[in-house]
C-alpha atoms as a PDB file:
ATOM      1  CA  UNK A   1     -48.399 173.873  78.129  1.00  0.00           C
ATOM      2  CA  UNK A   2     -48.558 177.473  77.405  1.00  0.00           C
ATOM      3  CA  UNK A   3     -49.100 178.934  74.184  1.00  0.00           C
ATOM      4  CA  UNK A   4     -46.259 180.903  72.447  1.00  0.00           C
ATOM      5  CA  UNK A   5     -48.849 181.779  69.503  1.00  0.00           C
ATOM      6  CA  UNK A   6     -49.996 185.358  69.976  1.00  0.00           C
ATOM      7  CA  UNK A   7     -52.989 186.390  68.367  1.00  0.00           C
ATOM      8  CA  UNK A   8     -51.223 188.443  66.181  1.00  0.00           C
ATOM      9  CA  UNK A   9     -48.893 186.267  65.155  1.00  0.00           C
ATOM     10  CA  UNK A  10     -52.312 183.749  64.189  1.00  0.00           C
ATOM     11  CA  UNK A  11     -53.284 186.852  61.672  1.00  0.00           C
ATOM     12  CA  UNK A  12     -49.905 187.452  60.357  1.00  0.00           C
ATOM     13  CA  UNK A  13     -49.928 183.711  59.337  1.00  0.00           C
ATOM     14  CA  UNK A  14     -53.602 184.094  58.481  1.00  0.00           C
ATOM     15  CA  UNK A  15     -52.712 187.197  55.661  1.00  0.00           C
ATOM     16  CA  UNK A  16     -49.725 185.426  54.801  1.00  0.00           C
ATOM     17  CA  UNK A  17     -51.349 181.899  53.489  1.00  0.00           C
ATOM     18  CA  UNK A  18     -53.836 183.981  51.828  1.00  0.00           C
ATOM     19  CA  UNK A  19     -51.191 185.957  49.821  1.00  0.00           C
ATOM     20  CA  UNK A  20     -49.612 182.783  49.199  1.00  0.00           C
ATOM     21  CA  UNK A  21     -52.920 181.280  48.063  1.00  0.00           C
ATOM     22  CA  UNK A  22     -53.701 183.919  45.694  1.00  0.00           C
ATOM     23  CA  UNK A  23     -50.915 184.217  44.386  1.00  0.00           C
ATOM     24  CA  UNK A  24     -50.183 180.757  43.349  1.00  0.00           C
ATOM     25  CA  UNK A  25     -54.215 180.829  41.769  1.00  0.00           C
ATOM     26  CA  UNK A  26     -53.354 183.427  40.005  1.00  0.00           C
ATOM     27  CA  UNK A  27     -50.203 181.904  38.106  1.00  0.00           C
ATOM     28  CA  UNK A  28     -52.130 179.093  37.970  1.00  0.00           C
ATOM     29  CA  UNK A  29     -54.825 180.540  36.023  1.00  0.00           C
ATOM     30  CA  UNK A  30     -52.298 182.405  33.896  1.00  0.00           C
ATOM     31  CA  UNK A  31     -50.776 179.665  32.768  1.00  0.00           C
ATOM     32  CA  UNK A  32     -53.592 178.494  31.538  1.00  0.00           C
ATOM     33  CA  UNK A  33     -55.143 181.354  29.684  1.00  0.00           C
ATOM     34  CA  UNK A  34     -55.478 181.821  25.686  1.00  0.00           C
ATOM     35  CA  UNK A  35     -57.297 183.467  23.473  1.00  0.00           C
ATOM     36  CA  UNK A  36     -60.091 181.083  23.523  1.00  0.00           C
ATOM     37  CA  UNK A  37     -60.301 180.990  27.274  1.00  0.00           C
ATOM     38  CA  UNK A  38     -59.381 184.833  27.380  1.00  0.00           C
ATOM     39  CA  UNK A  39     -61.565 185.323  30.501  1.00  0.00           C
ATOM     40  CA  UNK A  40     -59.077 183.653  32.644  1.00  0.00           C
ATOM     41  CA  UNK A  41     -56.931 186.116  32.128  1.00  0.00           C
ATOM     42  CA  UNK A  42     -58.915 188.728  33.759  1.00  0.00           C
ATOM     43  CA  UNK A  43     -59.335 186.244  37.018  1.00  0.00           C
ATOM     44  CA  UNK A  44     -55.565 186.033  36.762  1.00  0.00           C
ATOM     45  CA  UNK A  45     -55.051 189.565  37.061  1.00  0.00           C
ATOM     46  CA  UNK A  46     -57.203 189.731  40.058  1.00  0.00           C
ATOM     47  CA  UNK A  47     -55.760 187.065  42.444  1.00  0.00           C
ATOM     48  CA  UNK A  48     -52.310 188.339  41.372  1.00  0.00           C
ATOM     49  CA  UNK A  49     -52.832 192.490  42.135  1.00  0.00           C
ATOM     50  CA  UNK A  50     -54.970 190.912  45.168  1.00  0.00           C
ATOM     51  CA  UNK A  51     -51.715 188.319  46.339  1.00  0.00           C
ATOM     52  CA  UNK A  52     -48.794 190.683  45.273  1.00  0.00           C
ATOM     53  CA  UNK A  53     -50.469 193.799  47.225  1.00  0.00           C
ATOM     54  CA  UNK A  54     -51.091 191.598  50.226  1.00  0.00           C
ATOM     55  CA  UNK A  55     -47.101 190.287  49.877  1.00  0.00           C
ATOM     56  CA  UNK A  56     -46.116 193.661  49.669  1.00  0.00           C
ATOM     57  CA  UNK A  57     -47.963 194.923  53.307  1.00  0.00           C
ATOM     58  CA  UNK A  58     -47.034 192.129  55.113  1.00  0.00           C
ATOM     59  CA  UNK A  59     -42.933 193.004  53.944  1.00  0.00           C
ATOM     60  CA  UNK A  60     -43.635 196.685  55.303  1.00  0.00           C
ATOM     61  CA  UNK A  61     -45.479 195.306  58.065  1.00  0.00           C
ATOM     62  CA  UNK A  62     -41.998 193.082  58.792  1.00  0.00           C
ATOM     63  CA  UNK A  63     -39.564 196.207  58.204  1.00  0.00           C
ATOM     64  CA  UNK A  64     -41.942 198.394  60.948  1.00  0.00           C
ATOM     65  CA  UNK A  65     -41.772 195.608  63.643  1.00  0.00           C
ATOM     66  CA  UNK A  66     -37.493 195.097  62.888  1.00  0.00           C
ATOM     67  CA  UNK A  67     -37.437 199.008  62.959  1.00  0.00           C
ATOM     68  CA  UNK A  68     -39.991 199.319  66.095  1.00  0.00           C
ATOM     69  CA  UNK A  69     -38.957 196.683  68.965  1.00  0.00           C
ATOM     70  CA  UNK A  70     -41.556 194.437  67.139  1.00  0.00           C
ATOM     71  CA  UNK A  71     -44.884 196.899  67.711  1.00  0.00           C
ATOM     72  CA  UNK A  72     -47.146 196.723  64.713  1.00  0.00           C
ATOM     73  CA  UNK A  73     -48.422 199.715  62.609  1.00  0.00           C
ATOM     74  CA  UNK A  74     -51.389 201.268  63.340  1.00  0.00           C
ATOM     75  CA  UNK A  75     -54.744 201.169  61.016  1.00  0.00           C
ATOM     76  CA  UNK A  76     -54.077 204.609  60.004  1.00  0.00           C
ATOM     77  CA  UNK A  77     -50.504 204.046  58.830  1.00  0.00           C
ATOM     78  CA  UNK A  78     -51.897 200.359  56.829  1.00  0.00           C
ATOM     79  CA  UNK A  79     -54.498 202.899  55.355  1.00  0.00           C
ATOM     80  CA  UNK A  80     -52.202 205.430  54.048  1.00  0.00           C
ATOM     81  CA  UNK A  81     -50.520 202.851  52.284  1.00  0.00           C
ATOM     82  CA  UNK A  82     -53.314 202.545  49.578  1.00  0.00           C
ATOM     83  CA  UNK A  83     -53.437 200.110  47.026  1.00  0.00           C
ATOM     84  CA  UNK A  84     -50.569 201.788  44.504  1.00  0.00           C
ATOM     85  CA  UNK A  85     -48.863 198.432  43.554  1.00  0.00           C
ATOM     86  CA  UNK A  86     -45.969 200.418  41.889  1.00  0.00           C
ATOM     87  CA  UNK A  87     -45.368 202.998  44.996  1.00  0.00           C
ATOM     88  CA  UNK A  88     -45.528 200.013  47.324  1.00  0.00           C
ATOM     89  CA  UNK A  89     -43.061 197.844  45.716  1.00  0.00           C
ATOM     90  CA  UNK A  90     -41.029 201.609  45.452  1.00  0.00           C
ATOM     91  CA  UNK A  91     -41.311 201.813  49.311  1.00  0.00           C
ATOM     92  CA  UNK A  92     -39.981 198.158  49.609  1.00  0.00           C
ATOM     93  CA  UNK A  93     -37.290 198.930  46.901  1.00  0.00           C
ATOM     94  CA  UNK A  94     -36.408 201.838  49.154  1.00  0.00           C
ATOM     95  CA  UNK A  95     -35.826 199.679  51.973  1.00  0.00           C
ATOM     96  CA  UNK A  96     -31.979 199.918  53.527  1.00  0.00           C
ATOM     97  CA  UNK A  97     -30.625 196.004  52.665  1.00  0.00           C
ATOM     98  CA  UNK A  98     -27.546 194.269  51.511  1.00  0.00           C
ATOM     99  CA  UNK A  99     -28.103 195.167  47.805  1.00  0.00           C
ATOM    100  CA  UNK A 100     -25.387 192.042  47.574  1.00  0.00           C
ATOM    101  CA  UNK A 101     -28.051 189.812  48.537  1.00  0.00           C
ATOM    102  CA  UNK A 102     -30.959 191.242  48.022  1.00  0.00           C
ATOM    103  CA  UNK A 103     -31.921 192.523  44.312  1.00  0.00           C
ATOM    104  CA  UNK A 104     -34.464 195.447  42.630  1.00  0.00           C
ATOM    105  CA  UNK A 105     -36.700 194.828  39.792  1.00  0.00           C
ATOM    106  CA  UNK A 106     -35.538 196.802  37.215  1.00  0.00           C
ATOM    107  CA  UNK A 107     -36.123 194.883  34.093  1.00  0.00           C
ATOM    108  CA  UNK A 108     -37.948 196.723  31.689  1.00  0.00           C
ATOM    109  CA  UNK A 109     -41.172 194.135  30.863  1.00  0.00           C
ATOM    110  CA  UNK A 110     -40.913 193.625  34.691  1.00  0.00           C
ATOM    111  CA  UNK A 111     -41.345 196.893  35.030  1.00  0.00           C
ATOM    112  CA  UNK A 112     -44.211 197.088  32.751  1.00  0.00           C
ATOM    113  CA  UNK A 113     -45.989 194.320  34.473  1.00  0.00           C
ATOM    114  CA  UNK A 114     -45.911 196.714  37.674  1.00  0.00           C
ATOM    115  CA  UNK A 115     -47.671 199.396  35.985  1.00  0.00           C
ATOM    116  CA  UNK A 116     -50.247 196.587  33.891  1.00  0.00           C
ATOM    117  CA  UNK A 117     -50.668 194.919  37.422  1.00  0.00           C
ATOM    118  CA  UNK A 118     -51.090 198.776  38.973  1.00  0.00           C
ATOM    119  CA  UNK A 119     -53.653 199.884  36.513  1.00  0.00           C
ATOM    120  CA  UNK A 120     -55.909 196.733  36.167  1.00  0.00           C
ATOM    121  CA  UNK A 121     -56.201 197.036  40.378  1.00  0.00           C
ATOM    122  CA  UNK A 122     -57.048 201.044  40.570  1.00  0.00           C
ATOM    123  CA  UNK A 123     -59.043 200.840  37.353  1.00  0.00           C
ATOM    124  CA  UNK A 124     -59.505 198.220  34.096  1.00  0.00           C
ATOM    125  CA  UNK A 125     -60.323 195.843  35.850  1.00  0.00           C
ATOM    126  CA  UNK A 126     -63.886 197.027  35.990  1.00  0.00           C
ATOM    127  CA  UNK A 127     -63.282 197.291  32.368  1.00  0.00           C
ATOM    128  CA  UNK A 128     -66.418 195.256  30.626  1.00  0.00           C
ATOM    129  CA  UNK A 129     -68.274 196.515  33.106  1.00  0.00           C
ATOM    130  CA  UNK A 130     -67.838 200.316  32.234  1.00  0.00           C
ATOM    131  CA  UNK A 131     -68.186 199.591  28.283  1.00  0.00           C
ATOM    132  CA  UNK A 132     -71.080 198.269  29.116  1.00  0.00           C
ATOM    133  CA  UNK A 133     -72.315 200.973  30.790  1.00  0.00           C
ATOM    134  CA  UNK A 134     -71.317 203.901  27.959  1.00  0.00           C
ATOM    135  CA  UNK A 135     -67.644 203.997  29.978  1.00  0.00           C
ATOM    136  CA  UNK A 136     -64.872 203.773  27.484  1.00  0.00           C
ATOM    137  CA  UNK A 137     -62.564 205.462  29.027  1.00  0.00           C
ATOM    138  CA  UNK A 138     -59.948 202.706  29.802  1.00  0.00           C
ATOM    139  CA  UNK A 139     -58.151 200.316  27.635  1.00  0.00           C
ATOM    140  CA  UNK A 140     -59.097 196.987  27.728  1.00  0.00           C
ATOM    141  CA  UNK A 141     -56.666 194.906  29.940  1.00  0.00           C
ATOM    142  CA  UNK A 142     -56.643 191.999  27.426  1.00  0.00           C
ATOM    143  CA  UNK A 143     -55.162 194.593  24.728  1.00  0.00           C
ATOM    144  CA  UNK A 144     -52.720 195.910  27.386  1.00  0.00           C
ATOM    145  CA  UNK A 145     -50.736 192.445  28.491  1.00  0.00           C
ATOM    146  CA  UNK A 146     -50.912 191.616  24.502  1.00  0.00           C
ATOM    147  CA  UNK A 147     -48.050 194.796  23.848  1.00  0.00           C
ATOM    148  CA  UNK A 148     -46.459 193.258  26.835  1.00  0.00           C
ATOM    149  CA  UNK A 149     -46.627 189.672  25.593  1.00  0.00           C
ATOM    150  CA  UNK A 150     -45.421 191.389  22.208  1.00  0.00           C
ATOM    151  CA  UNK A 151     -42.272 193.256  23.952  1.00  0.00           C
ATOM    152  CA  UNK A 152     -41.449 189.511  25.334  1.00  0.00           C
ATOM    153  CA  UNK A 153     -41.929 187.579  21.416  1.00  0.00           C
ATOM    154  CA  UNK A 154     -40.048 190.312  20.514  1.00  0.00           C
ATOM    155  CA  UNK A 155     -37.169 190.057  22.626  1.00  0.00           C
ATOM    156  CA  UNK A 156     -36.832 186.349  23.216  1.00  0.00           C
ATOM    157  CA  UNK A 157     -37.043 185.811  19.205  1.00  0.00           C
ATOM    158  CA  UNK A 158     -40.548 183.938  19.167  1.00  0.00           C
ATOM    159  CA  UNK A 159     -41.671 183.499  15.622  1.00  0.00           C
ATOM    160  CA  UNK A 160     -44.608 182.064  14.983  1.00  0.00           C
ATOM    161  CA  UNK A 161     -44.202 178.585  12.984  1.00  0.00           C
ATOM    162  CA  UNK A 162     -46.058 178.144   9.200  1.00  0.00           C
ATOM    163  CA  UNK A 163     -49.117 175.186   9.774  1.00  0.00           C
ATOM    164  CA  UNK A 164     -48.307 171.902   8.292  1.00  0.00           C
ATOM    165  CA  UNK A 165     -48.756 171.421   4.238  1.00  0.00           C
ATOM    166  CA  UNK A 166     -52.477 171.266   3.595  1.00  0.00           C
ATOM    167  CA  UNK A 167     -53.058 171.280   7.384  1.00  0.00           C
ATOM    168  CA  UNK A 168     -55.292 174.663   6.857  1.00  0.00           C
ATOM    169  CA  UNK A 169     -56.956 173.847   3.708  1.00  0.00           C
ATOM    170  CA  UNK A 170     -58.294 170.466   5.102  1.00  0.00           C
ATOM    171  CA  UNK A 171     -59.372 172.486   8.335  1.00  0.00           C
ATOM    172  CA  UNK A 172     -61.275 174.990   6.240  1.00  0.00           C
ATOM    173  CA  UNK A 173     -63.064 172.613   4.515  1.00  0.00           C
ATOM    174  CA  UNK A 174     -65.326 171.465   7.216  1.00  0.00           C
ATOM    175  CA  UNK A 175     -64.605 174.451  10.161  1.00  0.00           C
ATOM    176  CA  UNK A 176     -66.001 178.049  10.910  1.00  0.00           C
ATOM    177  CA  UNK A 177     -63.828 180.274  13.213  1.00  0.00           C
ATOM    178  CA  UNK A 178     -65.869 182.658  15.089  1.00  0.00           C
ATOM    179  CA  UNK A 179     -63.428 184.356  17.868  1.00  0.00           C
ATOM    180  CA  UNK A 180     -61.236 187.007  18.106  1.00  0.00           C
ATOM    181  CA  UNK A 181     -57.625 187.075  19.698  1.00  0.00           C
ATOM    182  CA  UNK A 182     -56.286 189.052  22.824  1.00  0.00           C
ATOM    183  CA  UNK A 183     -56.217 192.597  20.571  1.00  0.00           C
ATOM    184  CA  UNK A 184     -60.006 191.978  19.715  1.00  0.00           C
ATOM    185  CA  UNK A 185     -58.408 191.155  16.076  1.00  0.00           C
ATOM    186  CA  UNK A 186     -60.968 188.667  14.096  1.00  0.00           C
ATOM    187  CA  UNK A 187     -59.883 185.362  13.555  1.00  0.00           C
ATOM    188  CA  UNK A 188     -61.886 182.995  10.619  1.00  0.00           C
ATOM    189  CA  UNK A 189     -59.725 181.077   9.391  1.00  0.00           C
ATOM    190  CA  UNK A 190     -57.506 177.922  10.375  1.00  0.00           C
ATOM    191  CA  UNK A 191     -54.182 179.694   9.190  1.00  0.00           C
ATOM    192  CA  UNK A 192     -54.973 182.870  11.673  1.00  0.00           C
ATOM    193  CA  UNK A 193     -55.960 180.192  14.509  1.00  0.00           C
ATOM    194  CA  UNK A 194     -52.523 178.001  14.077  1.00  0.00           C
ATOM    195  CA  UNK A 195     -50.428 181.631  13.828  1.00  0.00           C
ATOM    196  CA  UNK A 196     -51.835 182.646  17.173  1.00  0.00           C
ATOM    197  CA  UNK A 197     -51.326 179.366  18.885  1.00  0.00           C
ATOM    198  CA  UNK A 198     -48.047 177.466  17.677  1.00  0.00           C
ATOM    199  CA  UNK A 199     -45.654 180.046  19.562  1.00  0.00           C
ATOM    200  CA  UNK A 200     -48.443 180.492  22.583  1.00  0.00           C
ATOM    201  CA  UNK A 201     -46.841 177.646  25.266  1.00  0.00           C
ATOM    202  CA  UNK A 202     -43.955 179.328  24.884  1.00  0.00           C
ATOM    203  CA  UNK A 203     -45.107 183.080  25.486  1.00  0.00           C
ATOM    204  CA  UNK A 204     -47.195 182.160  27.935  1.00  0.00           C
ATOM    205  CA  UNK A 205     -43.954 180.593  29.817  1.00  0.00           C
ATOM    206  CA  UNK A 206     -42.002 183.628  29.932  1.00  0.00           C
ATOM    207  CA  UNK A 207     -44.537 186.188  30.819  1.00  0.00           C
ATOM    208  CA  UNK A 208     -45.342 183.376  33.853  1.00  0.00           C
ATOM    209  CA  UNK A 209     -41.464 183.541  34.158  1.00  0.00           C
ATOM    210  CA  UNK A 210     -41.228 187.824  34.493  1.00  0.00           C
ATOM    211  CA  UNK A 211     -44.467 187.796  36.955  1.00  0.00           C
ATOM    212  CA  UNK A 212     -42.588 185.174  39.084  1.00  0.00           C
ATOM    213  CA  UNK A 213     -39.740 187.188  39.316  1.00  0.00           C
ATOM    214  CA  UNK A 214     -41.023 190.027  40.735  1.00  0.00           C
ATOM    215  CA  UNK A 215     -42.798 187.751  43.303  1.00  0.00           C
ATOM    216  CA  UNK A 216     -39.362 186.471  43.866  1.00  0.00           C
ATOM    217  CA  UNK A 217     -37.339 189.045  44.833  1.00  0.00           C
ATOM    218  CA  UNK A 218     -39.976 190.426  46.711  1.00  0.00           C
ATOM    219  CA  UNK A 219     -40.137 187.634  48.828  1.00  0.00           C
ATOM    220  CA  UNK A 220     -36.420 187.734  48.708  1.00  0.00           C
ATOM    221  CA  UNK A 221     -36.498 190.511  50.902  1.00  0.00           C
ATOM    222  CA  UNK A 222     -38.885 188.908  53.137  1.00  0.00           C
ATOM    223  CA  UNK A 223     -36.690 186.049  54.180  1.00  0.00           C
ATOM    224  CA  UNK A 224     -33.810 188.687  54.309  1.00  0.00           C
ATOM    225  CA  UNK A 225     -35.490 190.874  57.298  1.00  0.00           C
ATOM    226  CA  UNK A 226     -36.579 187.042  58.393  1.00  0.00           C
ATOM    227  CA  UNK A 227     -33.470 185.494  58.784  1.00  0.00           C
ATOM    228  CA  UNK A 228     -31.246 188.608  60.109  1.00  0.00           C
ATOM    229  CA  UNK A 229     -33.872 189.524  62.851  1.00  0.00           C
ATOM    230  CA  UNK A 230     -34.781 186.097  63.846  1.00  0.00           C
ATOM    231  CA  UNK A 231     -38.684 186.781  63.440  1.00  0.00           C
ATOM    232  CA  UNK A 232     -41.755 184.668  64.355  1.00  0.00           C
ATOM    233  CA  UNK A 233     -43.584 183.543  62.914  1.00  0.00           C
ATOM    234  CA  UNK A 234     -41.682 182.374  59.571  1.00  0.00           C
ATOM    235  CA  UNK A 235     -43.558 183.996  56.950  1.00  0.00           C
ATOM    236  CA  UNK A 236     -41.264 182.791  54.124  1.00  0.00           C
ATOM    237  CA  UNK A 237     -42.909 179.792  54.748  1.00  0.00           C
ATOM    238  CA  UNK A 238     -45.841 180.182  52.619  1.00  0.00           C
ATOM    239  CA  UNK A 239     -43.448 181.249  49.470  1.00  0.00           C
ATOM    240  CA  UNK A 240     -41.007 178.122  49.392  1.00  0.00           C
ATOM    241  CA  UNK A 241     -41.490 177.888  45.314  1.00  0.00           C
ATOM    242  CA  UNK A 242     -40.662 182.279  44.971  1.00  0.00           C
ATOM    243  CA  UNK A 243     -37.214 181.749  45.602  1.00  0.00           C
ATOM    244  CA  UNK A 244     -33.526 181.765  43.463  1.00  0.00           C
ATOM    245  CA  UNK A 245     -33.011 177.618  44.224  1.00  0.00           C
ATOM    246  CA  UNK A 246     -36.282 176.691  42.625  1.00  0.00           C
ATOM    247  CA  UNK A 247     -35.838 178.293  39.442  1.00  0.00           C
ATOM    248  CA  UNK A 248     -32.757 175.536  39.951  1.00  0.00           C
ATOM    249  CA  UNK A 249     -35.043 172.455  41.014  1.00  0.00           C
ATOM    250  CA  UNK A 250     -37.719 172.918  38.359  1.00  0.00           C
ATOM    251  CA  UNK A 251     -38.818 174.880  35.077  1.00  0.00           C
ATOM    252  CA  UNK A 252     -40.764 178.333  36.179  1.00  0.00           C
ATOM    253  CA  UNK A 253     -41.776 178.657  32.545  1.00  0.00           C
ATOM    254  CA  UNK A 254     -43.624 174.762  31.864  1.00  0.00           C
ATOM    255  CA  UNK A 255     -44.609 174.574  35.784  1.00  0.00           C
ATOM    256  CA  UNK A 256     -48.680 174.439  36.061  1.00  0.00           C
ATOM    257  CA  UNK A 257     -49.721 174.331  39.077  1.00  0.00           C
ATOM    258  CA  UNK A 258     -48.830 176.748  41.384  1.00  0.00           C
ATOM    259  CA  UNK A 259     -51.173 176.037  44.740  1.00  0.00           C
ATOM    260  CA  UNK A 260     -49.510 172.998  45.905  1.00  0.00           C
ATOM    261  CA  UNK A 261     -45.841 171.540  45.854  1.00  0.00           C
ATOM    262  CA  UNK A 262     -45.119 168.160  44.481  1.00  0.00           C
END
């Protein structure tokens, strides 16, 4: 029986499932991460800039083979890409499409996310790394998705709930706090610890919420050139859960895990 698989099509699938894999790691992680944790947050950042990147080629990668009798782009054109998160999703956004189908992230803490995401891949993400070494040049990332995570309490009307009656003093009596939160901001006390966490589930939902969404209308446009050219293989495959219907089927903001379906 012969073999429709070309050997391209084996690395398109290939890049594809590892987008798809990082990505979903990466929300994962995220959903996860706290101030007490707060080095998941940095591995978060990674697989995401890493998965959304990778999401991003392989759309311009699609748009080149509808626009090219299916030919692929050469190394040199991949290359001069770079790794600009921002001016790739702008070449995507550029795109020609059925803006009646097909939307643009334009929401502002969306927007910021692009630039966070953007900087932490070119730069902070080496960011301990260069303190360490006399480097201060960069802010630290942690400090940078706390203003967005502020912007989002901020908007959304999050206020952080008072600790039971005598909750903190009976904590105090027998506890030592020794950690700081996202800001670097000291926390010693069982009052500061309770303020930081009793609104965190719920901030931590709908900043997983505004990085889905950009992973969802970018893959939005991926089953658009998908569907109207009739391309193989099926890319949108790997992204079932990035899509308008699941947001439907199941809560994006309490959903944690995001490497398998079930």
């Amino acid at each position: 029986m012969q073999n429709f698989v070309t050997k391209e099509d084996k690395l398109l699938l290939k890049e594809a499932g590892l987008a798809s894999t990082c990505i979903g790691q990466g929300l994962t992680i995220l959903r996860k991460a706290n101030f007490v944790n707060d080095w998941n947050y940095y591995q978060s950042f990674l697989l995401l800039t890493i998965g959304i990147e990778r999401l991003l080629k392989i759309i311009i990668i699609t748009k080149f083979r509808v626009d090219n009798n299916g030919l692929f782009p050469t190394d040199n054109y991949l290359k001069n890409l770079g790794h600009d998160i921002k001016k790739l999703i702008k070449t995507v956004n550029d795109f020609e499409i059925d803006k009646d189908e097909i939307e643009i992230i334009d929401d502002e803490i969306q927007l910021d996310i692009i630039d966070f995401l953007t900087r932490f891949a070119k730069a902070t993400r080496y960011y301990n790394l260069d303190v360490l070494s006399g480097n201060e040049k960069q802010t630290d990332p942690l400090i940078e998705w706390k203003r967005i995570q502020n912007k989002i309490k901020e908007k959304k009307g999050l206020i952080s709930k008072p600790p039971p009656k005598g909750f903190t003093e009976f904590v105090n009596s027998f506890s030592m706090f020794a950690m700081t939160d996202e800001e670097g901001n000291f926390i010693d006390s069982a009052e500061e610890f309770y303020k930081d966490s009793s609104i965190l589930n719920k901030l931590q939902g709908h900043s997983i919420y505004n990085v889905w969404r950009i992973i969802q209308i970018l893959a939005d446009k991926l089953r658009y050139f998908e569907y109207k050219h009739n391309l193989f293989p099926t890319l949108r495959e790997f992204f079932p859960y990035f899509s308008k219907d699941w947001d439907k089927d199941i809560n994006v903001m309490t959903w944690e895990d995001w490497n398998y379906l079930k």
